[in-house]
Each structure stands twice: as structure tokens, then as C-alpha cells.
PDB file of N, CA and C in Angstrom:
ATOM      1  N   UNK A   1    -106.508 243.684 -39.751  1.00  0.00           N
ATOM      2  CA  UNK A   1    -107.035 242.349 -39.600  1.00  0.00           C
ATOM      3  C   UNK A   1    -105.912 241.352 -39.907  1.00  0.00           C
ATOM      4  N   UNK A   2    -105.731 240.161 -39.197  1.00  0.00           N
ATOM      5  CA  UNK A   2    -104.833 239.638 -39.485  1.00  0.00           C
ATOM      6  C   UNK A   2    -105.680 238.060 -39.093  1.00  0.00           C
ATOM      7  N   UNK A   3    -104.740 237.140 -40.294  1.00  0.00           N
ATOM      8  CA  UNK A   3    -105.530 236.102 -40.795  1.00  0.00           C
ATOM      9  C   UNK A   3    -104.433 234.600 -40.422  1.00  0.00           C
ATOM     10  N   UNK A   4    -105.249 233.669 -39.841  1.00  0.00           N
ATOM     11  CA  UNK A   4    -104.092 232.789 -38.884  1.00  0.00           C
ATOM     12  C   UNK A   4    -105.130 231.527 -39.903  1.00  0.00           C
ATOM     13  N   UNK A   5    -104.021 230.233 -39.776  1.00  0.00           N
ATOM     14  CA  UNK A   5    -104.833 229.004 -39.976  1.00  0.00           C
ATOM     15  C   UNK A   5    -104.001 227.863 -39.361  1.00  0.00           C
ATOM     16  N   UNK A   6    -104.626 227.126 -39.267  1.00  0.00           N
ATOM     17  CA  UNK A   6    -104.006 225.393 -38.569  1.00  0.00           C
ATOM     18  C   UNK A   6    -104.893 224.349 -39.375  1.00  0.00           C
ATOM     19  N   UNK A   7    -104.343 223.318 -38.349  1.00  0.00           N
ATOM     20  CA  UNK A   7    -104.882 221.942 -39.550  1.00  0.00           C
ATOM     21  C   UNK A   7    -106.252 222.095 -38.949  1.00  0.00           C
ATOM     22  N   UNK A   8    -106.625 222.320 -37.632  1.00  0.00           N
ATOM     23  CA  UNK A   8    -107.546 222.257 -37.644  1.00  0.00           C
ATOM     24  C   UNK A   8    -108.039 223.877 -36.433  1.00  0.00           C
ATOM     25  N   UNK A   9    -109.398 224.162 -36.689  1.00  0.00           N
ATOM     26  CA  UNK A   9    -110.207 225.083 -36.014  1.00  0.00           C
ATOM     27  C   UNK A   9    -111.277 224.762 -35.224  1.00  0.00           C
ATOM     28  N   UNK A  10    -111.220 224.680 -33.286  1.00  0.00           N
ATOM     29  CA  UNK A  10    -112.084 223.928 -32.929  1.00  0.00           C
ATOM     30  C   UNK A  10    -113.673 225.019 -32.613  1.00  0.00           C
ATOM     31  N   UNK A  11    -114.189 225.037 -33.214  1.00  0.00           N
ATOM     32  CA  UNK A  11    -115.702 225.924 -32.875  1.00  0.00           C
ATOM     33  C   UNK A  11    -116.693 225.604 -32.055  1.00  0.00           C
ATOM     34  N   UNK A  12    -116.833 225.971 -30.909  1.00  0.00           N
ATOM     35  CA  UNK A  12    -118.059 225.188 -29.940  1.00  0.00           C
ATOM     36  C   UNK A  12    -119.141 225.287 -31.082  1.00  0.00           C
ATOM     37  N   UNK A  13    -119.843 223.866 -30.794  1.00  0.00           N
ATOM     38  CA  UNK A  13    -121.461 223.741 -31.042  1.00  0.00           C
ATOM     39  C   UNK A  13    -120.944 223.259 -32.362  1.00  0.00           C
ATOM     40  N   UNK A  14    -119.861 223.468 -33.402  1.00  0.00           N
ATOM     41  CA  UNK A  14    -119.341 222.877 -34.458  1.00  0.00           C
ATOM     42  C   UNK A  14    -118.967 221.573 -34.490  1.00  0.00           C
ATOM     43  N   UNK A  15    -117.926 221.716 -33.783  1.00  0.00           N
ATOM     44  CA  UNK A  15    -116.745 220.800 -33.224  1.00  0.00           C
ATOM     45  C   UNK A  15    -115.586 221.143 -34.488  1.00  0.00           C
ATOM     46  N   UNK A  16    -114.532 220.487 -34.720  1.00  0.00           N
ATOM     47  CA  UNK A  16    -113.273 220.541 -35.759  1.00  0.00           C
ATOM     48  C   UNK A  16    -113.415 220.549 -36.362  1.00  0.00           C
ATOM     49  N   UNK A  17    -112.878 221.772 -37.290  1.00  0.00           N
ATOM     50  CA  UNK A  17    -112.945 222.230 -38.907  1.00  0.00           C
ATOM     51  C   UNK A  17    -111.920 221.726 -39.450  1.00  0.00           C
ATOM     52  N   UNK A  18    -111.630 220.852 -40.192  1.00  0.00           N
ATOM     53  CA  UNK A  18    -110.060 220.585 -40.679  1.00  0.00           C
ATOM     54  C   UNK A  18    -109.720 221.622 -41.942  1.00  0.00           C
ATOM     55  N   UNK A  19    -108.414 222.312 -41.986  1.00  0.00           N
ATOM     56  CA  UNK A  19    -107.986 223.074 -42.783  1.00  0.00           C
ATOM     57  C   UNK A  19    -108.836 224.177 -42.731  1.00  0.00           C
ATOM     58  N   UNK A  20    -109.266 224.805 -42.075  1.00  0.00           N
ATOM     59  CA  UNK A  20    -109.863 226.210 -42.081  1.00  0.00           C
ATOM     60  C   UNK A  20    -108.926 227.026 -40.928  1.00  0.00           C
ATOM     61  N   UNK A  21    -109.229 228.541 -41.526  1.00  0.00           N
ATOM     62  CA  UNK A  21    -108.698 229.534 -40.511  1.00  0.00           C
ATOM     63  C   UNK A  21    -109.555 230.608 -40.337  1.00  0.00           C
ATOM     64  N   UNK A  22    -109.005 231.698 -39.425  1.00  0.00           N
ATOM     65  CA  UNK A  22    -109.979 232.380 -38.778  1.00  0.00           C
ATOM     66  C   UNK A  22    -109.099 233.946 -38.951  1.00  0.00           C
ATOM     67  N   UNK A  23    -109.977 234.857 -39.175  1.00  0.00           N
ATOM     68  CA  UNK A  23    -109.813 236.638 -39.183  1.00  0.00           C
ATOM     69  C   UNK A  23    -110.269 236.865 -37.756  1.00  0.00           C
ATOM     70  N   UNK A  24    -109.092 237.691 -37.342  1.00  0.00           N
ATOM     71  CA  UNK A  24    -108.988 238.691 -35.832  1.00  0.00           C
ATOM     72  C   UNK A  24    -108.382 239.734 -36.521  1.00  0.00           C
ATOM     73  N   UNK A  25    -109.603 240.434 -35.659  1.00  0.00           N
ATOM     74  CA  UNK A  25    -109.717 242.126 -35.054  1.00  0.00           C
ATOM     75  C   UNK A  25    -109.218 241.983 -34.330  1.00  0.00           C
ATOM     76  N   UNK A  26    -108.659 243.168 -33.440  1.00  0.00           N
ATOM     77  CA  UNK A  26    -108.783 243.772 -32.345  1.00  0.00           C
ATOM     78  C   UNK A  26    -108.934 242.645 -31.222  1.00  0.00           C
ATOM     79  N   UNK A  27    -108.363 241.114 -31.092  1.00  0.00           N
ATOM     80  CA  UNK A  27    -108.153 239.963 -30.629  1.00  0.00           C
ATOM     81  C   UNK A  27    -109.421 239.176 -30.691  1.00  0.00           C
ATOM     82  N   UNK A  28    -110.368 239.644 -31.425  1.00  0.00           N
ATOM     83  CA  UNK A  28    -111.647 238.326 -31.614  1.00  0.00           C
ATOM     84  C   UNK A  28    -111.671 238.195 -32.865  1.00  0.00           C
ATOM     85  N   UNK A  29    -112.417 236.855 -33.065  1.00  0.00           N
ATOM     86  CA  UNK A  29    -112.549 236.091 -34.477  1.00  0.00           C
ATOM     87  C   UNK A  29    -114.016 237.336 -35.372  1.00  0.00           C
ATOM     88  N   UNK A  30    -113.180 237.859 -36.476  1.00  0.00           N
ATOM     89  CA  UNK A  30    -114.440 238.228 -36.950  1.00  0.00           C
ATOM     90  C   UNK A  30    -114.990 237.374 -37.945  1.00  0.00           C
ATOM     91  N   UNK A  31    -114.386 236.498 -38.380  1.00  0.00           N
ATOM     92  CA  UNK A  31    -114.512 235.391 -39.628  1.00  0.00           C
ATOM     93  C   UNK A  31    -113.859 234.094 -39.521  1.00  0.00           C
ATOM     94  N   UNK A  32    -114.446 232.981 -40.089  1.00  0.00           N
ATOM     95  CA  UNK A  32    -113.961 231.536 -40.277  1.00  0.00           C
ATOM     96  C   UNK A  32    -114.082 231.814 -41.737  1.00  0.00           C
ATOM     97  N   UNK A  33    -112.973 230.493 -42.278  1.00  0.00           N
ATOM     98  CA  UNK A  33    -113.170 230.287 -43.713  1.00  0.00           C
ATOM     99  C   UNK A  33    -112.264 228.785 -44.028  1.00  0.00           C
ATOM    100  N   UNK A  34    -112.712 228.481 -45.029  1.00  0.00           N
ATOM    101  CA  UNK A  34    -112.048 227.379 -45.483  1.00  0.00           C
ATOM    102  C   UNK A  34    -110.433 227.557 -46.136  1.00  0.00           C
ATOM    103  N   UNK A  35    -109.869 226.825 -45.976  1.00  0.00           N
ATOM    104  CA  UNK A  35    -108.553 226.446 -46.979  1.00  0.00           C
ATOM    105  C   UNK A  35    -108.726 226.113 -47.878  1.00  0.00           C
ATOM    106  N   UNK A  36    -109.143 226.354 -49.099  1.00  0.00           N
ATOM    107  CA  UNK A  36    -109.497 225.154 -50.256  1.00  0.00           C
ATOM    108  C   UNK A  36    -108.073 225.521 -51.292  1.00  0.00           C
ATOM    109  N   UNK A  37    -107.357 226.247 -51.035  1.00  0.00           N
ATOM    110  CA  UNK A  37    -106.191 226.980 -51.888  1.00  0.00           C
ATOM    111  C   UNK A  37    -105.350 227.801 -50.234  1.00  0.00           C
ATOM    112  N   UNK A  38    -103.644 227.869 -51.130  1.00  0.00           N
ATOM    113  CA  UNK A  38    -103.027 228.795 -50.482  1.00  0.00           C
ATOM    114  C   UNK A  38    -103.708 230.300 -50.647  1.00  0.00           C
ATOM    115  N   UNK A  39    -103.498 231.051 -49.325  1.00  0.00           N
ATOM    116  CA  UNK A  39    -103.964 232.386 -49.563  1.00  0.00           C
ATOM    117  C   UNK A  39    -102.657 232.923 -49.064  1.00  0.00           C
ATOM    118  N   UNK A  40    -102.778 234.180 -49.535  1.00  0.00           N
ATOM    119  CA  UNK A  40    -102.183 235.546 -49.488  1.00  0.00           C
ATOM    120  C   UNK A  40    -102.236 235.929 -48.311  1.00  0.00           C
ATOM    121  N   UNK A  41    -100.989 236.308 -46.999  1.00  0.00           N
ATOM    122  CA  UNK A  41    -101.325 237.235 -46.160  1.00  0.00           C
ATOM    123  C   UNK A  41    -102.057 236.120 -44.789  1.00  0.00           C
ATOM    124  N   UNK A  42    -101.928 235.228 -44.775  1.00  0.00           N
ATOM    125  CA  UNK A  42    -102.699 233.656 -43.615  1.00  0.00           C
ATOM    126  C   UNK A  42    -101.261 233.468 -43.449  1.00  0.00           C
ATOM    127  N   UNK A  43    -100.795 233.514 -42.060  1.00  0.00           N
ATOM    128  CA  UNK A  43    -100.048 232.748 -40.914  1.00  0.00           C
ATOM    129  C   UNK A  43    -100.363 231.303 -40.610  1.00  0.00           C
ATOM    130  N   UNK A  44     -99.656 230.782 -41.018  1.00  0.00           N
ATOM    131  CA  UNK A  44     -99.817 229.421 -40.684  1.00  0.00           C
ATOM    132  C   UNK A  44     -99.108 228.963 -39.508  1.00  0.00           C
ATOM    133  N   UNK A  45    -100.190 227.940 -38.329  1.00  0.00           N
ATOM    134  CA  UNK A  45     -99.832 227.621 -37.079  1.00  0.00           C
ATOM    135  C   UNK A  45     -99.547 226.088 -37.122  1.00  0.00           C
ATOM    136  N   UNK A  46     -99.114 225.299 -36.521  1.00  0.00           N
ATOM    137  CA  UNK A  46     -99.329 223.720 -36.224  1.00  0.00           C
ATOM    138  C   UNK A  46    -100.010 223.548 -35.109  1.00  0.00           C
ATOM    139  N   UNK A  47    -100.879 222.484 -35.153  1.00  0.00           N
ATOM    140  CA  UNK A  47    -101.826 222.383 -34.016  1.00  0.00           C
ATOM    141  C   UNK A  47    -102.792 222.714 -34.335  1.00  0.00           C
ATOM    142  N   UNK A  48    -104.106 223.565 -32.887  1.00  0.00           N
ATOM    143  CA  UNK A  48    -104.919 223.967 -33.334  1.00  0.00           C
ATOM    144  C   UNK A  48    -105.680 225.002 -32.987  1.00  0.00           C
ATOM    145  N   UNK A  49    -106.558 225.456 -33.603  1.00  0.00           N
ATOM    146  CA  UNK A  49    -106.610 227.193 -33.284  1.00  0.00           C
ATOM    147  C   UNK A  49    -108.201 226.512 -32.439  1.00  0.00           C
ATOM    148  N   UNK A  50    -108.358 226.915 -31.006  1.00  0.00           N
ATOM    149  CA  UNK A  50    -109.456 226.930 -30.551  1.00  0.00           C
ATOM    150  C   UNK A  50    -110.454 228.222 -30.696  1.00  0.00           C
ATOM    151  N   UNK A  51    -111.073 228.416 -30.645  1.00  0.00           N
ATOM    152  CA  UNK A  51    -112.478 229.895 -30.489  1.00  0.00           C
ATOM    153  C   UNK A  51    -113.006 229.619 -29.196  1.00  0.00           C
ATOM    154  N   UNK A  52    -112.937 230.297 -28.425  1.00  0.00           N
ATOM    155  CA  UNK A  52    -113.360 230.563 -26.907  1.00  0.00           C
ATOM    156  C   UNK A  52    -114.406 231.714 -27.173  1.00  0.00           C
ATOM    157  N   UNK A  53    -115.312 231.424 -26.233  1.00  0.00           N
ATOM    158  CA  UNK A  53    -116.536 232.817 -26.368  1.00  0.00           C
ATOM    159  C   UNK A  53    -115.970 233.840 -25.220  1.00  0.00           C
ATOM    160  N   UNK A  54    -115.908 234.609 -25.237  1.00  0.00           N
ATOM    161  CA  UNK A  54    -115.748 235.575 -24.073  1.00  0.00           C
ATOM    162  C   UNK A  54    -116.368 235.897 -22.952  1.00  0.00           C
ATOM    163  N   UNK A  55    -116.071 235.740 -21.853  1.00  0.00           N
ATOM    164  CA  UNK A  55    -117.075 235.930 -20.681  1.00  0.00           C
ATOM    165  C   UNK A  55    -118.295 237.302 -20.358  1.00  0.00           C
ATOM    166  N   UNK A  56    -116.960 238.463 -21.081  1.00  0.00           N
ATOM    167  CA  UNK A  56    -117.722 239.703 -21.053  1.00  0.00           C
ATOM    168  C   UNK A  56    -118.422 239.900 -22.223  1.00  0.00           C
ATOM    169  N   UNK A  57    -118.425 239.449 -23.602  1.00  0.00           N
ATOM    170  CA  UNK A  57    -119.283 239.422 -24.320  1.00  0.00           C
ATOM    171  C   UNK A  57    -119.711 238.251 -25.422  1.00  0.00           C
ATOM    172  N   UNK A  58    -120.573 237.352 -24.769  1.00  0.00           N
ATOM    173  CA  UNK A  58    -120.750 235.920 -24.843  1.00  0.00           C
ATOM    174  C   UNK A  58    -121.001 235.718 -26.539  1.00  0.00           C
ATOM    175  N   UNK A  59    -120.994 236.763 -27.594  1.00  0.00           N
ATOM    176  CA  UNK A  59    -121.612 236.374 -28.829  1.00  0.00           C
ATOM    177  C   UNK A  59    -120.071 237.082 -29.491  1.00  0.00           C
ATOM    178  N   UNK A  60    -118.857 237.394 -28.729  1.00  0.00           N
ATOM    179  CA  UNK A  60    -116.982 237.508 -29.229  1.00  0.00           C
ATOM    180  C   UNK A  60    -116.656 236.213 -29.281  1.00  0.00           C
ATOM    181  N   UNK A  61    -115.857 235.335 -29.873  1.00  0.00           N
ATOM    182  CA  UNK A  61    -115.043 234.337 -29.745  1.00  0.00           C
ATOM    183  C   UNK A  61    -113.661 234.861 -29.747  1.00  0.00           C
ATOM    184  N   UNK A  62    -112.750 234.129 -29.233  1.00  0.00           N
ATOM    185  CA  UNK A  62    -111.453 234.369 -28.624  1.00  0.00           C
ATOM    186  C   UNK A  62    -110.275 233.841 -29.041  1.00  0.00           C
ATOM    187  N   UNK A  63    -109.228 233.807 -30.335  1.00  0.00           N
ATOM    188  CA  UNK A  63    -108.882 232.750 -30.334  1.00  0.00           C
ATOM    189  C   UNK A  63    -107.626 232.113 -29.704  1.00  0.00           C
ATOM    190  N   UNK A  64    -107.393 230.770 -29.641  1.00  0.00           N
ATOM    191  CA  UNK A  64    -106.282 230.198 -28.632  1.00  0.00           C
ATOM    192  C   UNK A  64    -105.939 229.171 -29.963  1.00  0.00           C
ATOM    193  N   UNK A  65    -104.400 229.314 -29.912  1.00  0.00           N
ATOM    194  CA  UNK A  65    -103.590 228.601 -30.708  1.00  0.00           C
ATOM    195  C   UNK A  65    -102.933 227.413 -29.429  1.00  0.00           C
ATOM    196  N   UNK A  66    -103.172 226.021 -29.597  1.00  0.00           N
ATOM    197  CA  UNK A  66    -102.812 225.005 -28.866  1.00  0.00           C
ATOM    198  C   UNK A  66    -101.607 224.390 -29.425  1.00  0.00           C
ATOM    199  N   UNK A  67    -100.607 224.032 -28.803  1.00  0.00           N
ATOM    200  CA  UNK A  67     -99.817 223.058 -29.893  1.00  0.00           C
ATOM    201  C   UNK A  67     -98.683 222.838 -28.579  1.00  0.00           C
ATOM    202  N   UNK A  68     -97.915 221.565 -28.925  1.00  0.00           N
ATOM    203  CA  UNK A  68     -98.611 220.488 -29.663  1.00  0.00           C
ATOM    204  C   UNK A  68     -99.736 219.780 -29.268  1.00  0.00           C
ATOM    205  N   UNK A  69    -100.350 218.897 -30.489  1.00  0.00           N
ATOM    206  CA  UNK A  69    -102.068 218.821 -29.981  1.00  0.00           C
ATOM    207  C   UNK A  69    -101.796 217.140 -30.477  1.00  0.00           C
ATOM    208  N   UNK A  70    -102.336 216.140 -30.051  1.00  0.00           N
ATOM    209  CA  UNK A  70    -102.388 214.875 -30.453  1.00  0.00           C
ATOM    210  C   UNK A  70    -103.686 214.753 -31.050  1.00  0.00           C
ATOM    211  N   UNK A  71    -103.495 214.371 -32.503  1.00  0.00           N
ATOM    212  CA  UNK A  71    -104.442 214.356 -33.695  1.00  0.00           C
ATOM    213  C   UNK A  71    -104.588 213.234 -33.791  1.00  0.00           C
ATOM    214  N   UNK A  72    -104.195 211.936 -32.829  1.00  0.00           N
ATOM    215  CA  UNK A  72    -104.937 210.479 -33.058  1.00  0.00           C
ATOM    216  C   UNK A  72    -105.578 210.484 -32.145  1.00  0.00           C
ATOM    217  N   UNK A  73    -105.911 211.856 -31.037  1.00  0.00           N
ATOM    218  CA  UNK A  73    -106.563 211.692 -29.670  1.00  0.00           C
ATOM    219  C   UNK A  73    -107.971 212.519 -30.188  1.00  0.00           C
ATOM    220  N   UNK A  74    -107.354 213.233 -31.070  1.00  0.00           N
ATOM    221  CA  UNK A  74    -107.983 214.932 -30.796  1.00  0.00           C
ATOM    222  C   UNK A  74    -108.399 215.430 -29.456  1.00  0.00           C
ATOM    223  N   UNK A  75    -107.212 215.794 -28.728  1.00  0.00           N
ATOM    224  CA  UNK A  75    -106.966 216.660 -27.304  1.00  0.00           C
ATOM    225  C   UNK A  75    -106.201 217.114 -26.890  1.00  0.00           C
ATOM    226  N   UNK A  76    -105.525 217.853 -26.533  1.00  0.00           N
ATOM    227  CA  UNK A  76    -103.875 218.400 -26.083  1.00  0.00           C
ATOM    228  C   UNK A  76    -103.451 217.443 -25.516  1.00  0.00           C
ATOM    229  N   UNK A  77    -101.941 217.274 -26.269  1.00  0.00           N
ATOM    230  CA  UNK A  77    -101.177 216.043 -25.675  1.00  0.00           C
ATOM    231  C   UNK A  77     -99.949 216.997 -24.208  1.00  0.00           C
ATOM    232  N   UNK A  78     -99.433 215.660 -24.280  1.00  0.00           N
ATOM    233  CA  UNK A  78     -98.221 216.467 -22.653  1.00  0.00           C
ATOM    234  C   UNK A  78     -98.004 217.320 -23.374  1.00  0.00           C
ATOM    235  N   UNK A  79     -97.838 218.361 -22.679  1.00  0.00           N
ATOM    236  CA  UNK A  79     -96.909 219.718 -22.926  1.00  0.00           C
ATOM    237  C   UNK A  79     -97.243 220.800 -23.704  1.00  0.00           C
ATOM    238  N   UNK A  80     -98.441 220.523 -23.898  1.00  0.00           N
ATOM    239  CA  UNK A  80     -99.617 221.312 -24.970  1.00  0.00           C
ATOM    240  C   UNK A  80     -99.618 222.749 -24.063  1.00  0.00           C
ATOM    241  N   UNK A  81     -99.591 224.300 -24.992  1.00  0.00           N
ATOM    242  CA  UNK A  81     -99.570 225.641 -24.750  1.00  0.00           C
ATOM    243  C   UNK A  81    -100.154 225.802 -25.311  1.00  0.00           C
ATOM    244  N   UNK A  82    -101.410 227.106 -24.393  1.00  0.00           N
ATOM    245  CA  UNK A  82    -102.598 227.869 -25.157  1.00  0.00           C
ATOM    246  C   UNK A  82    -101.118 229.248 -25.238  1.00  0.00           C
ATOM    247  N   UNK A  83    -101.534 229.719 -26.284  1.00  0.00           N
ATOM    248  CA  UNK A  83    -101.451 231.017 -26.780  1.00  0.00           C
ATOM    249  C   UNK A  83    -102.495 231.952 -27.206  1.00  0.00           C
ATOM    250  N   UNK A  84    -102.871 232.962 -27.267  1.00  0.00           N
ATOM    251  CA  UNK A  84    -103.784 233.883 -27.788  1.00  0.00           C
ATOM    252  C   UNK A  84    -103.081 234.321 -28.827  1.00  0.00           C
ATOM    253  N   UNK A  85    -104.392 234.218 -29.713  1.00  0.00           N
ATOM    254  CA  UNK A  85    -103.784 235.084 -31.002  1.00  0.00           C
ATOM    255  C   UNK A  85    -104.347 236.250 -31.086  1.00  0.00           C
ATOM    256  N   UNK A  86    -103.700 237.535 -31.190  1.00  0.00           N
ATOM    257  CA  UNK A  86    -104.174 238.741 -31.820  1.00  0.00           C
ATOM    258  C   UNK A  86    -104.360 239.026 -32.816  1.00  0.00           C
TER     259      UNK A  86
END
């Protein structure tokens, strides 16, 4: 399991988590959690980690690391790259 965070985490039906990150399996989110302290073993990203649901199994989320992201817009600014995180 490997554990990623950004400033922010966008969750459909949520909307933006500021300072939280997310646990991937096997490339889906098995967990969200807060930042409230440095942790142990969390990759830290800039930008922001989206959760996509998966087409083939609509109740997986997916995650996509965006950056750079304009945080006075909140939306991908020019030149903004999805990445997948595993």
C-alpha cells in the first residue's frame, strides 16, 4: 500500500479536501484521511490528487495527481498534467 498526499484531494459528491491524502492498492484509493500531523511513509505531491470512479467498477476510485493546478481558480491552470498514481 502506498500512501500519497497534496494540498488538496478532489472527491466527487465531496468536493476539496484541503490537506488530506489517500491509500492505493493495486492503483485504487482504498482510504482517505486527514493531515492533521506529518506521517511516516506519505509521498508528498503539489497540486492535486483527483479520485476518478472507474468505468469498469463504478464503487473503485482512481487516483490522478494534477499539477500545476491554480488554487485562486480551483481548476487546472495552462499546462496542467494528469498523472495516475499507483
Amino acid at each position: 500500500m502506498t500512501r500519497y498526499a497534496s494540498h488538496y484531494v478532489y472527491v466527487p459528491g465531496r468536493g476539496f479536501l484541503k490537506q488530506w491524502g489517500v491509500e492505493v492498492a493495486d492503483g485504487y484509493v482504498v482510504r482517505t484521511f486527514q493531515l492533521t500531523e506529518e506521517r511516516e511513509g506519505v509521498e508528498w505531491h503539489p497540486g492535486v490528487i483527483v479520485l476518478v470512479p472507474d468505468v469498469t467498477r463504478p464503487d473503485a476510485l482512481i487516483p490522478y495527481l494534477y499539477y500545476p493546478f491554480d488554487f485562486s481558480r480551483m481548476q487546472p491552470a495552462v499546462g496542467t498534467r494528469r498523472r495516475r498514481l499507483l
